[in-house]
Protein backbone atom coordinates (compact mmCIF):
# COMPACT_ATOMS: atom_id res chain seq x y z
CA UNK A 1 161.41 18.34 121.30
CA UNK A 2 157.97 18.35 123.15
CA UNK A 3 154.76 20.06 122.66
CA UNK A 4 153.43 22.95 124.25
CA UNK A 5 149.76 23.77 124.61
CA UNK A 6 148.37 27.35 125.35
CA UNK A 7 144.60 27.28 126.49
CA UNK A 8 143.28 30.82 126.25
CA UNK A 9 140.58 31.58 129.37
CA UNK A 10 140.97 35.08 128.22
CA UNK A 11 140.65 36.81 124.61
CA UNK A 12 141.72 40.00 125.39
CA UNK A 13 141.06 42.90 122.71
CA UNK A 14 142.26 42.25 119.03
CA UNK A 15 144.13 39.40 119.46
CA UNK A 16 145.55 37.56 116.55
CA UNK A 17 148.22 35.37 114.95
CA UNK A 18 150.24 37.32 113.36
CA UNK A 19 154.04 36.42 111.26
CA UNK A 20 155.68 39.09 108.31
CA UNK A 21 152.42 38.91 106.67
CA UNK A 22 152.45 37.58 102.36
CA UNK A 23 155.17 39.46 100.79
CA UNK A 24 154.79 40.62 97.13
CA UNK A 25 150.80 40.13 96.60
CA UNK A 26 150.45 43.37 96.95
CA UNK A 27 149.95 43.47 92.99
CA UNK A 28 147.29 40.57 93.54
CA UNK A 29 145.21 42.50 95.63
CA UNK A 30 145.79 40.81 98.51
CA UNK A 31 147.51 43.29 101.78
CA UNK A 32 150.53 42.44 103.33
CA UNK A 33 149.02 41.94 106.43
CA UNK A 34 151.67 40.64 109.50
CA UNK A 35 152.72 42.15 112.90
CA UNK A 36 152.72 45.98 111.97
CA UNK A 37 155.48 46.72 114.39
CA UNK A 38 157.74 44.30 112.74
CA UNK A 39 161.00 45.46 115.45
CA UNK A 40 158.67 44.08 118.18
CA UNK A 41 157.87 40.67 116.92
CA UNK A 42 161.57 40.51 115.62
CA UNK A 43 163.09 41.50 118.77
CA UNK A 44 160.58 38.88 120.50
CA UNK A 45 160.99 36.14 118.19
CA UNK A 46 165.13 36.98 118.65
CA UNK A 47 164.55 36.05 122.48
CA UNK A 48 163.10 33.07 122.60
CA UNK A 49 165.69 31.30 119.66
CA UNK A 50 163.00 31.88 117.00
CA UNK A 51 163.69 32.69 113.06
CA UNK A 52 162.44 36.19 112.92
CA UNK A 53 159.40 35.22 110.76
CA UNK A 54 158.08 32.88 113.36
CA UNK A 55 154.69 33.66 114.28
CA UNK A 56 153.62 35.92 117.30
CA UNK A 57 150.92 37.22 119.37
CA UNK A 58 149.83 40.36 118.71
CA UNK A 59 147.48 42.66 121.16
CA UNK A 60 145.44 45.63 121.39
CA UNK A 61 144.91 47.47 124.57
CA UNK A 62 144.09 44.67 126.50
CA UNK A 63 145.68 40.98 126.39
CA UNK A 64 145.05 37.22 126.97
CA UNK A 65 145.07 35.23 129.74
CA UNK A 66 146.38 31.61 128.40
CA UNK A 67 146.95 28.44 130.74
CA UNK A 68 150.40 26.63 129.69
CA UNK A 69 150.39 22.81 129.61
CA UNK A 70 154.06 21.92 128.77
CA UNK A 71 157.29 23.60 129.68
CA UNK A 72 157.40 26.99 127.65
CA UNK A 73 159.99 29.72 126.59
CA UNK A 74 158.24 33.48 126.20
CA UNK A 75 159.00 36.92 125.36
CA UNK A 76 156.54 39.86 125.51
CA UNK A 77 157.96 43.20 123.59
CA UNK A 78 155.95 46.31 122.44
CA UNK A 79 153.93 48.62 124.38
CA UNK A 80 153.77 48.39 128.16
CA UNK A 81 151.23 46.08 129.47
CA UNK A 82 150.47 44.13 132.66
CA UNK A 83 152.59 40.95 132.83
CA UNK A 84 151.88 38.31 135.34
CA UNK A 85 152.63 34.42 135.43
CA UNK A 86 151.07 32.65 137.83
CA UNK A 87 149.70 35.86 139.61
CA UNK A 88 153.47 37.75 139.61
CA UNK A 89 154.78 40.16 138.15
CA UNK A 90 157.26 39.10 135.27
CA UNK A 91 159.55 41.72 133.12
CA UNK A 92 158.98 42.67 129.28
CA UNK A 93 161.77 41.97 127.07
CA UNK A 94 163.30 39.08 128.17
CA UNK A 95 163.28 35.81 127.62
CA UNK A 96 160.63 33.68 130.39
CA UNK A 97 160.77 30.03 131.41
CA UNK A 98 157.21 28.96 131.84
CA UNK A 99 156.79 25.49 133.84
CA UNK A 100 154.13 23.47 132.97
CA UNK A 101 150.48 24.63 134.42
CA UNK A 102 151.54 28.22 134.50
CA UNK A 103 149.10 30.77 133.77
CA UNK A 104 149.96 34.07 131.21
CA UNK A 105 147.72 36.96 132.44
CA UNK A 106 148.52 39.61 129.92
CA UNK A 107 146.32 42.72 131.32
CA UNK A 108 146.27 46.44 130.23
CA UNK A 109 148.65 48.71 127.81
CA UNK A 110 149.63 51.41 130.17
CA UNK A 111 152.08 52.84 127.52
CA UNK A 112 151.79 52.49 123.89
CA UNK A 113 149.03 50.36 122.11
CA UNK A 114 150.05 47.30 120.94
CA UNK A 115 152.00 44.45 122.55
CA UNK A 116 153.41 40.70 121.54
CA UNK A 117 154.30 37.48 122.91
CA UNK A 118 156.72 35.39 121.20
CA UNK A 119 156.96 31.59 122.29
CA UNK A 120 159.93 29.49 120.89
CA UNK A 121 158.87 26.58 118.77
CA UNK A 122 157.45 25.63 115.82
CA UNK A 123 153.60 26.66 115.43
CA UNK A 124 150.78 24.10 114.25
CA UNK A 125 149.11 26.87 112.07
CA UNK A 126 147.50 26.92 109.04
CA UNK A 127 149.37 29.03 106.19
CA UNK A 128 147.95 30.92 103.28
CA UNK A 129 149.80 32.57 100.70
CA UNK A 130 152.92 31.57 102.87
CA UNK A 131 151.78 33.33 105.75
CA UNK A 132 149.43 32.57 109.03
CA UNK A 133 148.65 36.28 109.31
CA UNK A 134 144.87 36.62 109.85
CA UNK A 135 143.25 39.36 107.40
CA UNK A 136 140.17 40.47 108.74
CA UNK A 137 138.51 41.67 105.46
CA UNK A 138 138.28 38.30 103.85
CA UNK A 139 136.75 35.05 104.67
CA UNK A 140 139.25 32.90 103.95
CA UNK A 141 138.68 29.55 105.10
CA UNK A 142 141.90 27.92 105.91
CA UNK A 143 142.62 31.19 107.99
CA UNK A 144 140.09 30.35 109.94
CA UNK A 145 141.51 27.71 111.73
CA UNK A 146 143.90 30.47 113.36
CA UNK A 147 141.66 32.76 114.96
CA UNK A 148 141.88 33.32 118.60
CA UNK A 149 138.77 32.82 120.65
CA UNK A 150 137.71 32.21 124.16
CA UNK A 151 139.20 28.20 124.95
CA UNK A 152 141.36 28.26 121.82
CA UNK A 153 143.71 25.68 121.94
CA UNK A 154 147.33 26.85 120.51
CA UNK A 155 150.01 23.69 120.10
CA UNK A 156 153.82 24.62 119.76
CA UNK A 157 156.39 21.97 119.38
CA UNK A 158 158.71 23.58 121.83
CA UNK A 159 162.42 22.87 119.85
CA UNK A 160 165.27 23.59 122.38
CA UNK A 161 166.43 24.69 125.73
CA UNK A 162 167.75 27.92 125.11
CA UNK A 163 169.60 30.62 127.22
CA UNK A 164 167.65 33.39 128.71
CA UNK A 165 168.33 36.82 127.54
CA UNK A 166 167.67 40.62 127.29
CA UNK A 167 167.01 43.00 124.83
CA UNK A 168 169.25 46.12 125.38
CA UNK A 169 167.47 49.32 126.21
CA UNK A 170 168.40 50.97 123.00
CA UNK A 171 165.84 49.13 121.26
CA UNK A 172 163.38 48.90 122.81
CA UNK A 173 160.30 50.82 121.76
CA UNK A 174 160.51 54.60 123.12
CA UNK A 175 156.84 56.15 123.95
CA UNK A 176 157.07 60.27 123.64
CA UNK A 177 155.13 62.75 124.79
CA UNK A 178 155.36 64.86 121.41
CA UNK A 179 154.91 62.05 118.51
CA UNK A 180 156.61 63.33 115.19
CA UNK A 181 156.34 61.21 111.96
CA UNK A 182 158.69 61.77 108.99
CA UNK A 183 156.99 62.30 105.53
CA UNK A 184 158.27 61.78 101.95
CA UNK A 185 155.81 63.77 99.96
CA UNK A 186 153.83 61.38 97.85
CA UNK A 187 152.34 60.90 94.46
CA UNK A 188 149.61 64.06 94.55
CA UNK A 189 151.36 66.01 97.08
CA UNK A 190 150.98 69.16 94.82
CA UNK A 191 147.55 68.89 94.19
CA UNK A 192 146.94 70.29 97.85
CA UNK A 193 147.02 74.05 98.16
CA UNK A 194 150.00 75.71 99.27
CA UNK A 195 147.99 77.13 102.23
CA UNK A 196 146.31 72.91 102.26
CA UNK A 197 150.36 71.96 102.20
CA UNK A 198 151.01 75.10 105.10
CA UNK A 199 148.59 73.31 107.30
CA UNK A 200 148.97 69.74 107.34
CA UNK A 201 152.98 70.48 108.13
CA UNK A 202 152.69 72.60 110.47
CA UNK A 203 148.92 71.79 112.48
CA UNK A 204 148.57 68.81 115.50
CA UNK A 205 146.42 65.96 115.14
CA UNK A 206 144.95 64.01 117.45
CA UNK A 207 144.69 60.12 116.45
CA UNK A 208 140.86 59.23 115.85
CA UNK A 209 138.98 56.44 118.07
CA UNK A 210 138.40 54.45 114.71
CA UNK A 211 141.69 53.43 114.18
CA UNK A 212 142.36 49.87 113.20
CA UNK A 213 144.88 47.75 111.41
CA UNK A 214 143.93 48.80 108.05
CA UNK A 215 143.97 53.02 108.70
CA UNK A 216 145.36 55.18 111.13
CA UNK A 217 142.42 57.99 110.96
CA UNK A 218 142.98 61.45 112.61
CA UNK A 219 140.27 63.33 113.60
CA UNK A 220 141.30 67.48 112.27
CA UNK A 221 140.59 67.83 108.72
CA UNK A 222 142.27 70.15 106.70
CA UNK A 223 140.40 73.30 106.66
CA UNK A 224 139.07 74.76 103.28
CA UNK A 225 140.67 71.54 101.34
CA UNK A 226 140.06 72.42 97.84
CA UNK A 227 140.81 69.23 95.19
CA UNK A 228 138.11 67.59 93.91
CA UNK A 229 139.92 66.72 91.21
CA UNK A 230 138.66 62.98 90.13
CA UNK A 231 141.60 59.81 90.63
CA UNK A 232 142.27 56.86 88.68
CA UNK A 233 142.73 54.17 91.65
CA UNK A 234 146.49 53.65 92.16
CA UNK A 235 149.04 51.42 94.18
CA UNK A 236 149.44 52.64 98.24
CA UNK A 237 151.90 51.06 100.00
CA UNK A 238 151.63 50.58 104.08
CA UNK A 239 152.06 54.29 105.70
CA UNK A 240 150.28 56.28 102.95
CA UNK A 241 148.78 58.87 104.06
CA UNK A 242 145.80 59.40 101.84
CA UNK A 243 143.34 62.25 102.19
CA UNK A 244 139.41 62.47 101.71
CA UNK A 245 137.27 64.81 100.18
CA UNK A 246 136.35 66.09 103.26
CA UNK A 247 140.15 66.89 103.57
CA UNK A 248 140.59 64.11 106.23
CA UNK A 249 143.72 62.29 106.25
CA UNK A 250 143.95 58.18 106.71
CA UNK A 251 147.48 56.47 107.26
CA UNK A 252 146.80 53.45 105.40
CA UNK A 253 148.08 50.47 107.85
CA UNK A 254 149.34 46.38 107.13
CA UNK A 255 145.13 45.20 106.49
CA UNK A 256 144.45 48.62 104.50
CA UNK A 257 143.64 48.14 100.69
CA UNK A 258 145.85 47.68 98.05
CA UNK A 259 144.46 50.26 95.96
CA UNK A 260 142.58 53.29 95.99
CA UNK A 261 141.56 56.46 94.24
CA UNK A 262 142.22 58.91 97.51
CA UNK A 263 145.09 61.72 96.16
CA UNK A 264 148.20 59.81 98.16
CA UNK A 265 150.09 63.16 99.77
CA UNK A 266 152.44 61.20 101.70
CA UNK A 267 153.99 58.54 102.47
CA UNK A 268 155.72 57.44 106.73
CA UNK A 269 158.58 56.62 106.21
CA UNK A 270 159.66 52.97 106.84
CA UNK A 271 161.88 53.57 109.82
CA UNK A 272 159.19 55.44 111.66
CA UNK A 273 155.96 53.09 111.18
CA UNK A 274 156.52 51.34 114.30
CA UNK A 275 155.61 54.48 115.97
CA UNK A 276 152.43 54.53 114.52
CA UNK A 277 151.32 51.47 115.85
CA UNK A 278 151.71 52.38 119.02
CA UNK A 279 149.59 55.38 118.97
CA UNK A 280 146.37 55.56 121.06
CA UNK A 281 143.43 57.41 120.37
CA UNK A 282 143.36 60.82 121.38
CA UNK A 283 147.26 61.29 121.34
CA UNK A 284 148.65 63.51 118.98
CA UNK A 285 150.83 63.70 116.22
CA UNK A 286 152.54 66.17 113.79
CA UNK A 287 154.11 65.68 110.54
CA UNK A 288 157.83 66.62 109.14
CA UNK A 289 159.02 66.10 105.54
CA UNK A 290 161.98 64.38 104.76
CA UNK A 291 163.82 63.57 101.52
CA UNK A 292 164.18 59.87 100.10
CA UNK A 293 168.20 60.15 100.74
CA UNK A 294 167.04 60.92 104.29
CA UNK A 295 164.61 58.32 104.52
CA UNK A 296 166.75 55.28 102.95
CA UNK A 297 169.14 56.55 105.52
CA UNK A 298 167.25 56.10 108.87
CA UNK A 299 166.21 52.77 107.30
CA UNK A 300 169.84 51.52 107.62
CA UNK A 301 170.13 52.59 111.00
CA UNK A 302 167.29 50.52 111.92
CA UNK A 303 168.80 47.55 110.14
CA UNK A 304 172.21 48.43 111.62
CA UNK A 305 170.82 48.53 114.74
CA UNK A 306 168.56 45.42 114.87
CA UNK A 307 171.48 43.56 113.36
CA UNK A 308 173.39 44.14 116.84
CA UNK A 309 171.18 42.03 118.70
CA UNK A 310 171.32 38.18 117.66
């Protein structure tokens, strides 16, 4: 075992620590939080000899640029994005020796929106709730310790020597030119209009500049949205799709609140909400219902399919 050290000369745009986030505190208030393209870190975390829970790098748009002091095993997954150690070119999804005094320039998303480097080793971060996951609507002190700014000095003790691998092209993430999410309807489906229901199935919408880990927005509203009926606050879950009074709809995303008294139409279904996260503004999206059968279904698959790759 030795320790690794990763200097970062360069923030990059929404860069964080991110692991599975704090299961079951949903009920506490607190969001799940974690990488919210789970297959990403997963896969990544699966190259370099890391438990799948192991923490990650996540990043938005735009990535770091870390100095390495300390030999280093690395894996970028996710969207597209500019890799380059020590001023080369390097390839996505596959496992990286990194000698000692190597630079990681991680430079634009080209494709997608949301990239993550996995590094094999065990992290010196601090943990709350069982989980190192930054949540940026609280000011919780011991998370501040893991926040990723300009000079931020990462340690990793590095475990193992491990053998280089790649992740097969069947899974890795697929960017397409016509985005479809599948829909279970949700809790106040029905409260919409039939001609409210007509509309959000079958219109486009384009994904709003405001967009952040706690809502997808979308910019069309539903035209002539007519419930004002007044909510209790109830449970969403991560890939609600709530709806304003304005008739504006929000898919509620890993930092987005544990409760709220928007009418919850729908819900993404679980195998799909990777695709969300690697939306950009301006792209567009539709919407196709599904049943639950349908959706438990094409939540195996994934499993099944992750499962193949060790």
């Amino acid at each position: 075992m030795w320790e690794t050290k990763l200097e970062f000369l360069r923030v990059g745009l929404q860069t964080s620590i991110q692991d599975d986030g704090r299961i079951g505190m949903q009920s506490y208030g607190v969001p799940k939080g974690g990488a919210i393209d789970t297959r990403s870190m997963i896969i990544g975390n699966r190259l370099v000899g890391n438990d799948d829970n192991t923490p990650i790098i996540e990043m938005a748009l735009t990535g770091p640029k870390i100095k390495v002091t300390g030999d280093a095993y690395i894996a970028v997954t996710g969207a597209e994005i500019d890799l380059k150690i020590n001023d080369k070119k390097a390839d996505m999804y596959e496992t990286l020796h990194i000698p000692s005094g190597s630079v990681i320039n991680l430079g634009t998303i080209t494709k997608g929106a949301r990239s993550y480097l996995a590094i094999n080793g065990k992290w010196k971060t601090d943990k709350w709730l069982d989980s190192c996951s930054s949540l940026p609507i609280s000011n919780i002190k011991k998370l501040q310790s893991n926040l990723i700014t300009k000079n931020k000095l990462l340690i990793i003790n590095t475990q193992k020597l491990i053998s280089k691998k790649k992740c097969p092209l069947s899974l890795r993430t697929k960017f397409q030119t016509q985005n479809i999410l599948r829909l279970i309807k949700g809790p106040e489906y029905d409260l919409m209009s039939i001609a409210n229901q007509k509309f959000f199935i079958e219109a486009e919408f384009t994904i709003h500049k405001n967009s952040n880990r706690m809502a997808v927005s979308l910019e069309e509203c539903i035209p002539n949205y007519d419930n004002q009926k007044e909510l209790i606050s109830s449970a969403n879950l991560i890939g609600t799709i709530q709806i304003t009074k304005q008739g504006q709809p929000l898919i509620l995303m890993n930092d987005g609140g544990t409760t709220g008294g928007y009418p919850r139409i729908a819900n993404v279904i679980s195998a799909d909400l990777p695709k969300i996260t690697q939306l950009k503004a301006g792209q567009k999206v539709m919407f196709e219902l599904v049943d639950l059968d349908f959706a438990v279904n094409e939540l195996k698959k994934e499993k099944e399919l992750l499962h193949s790759f060790k």
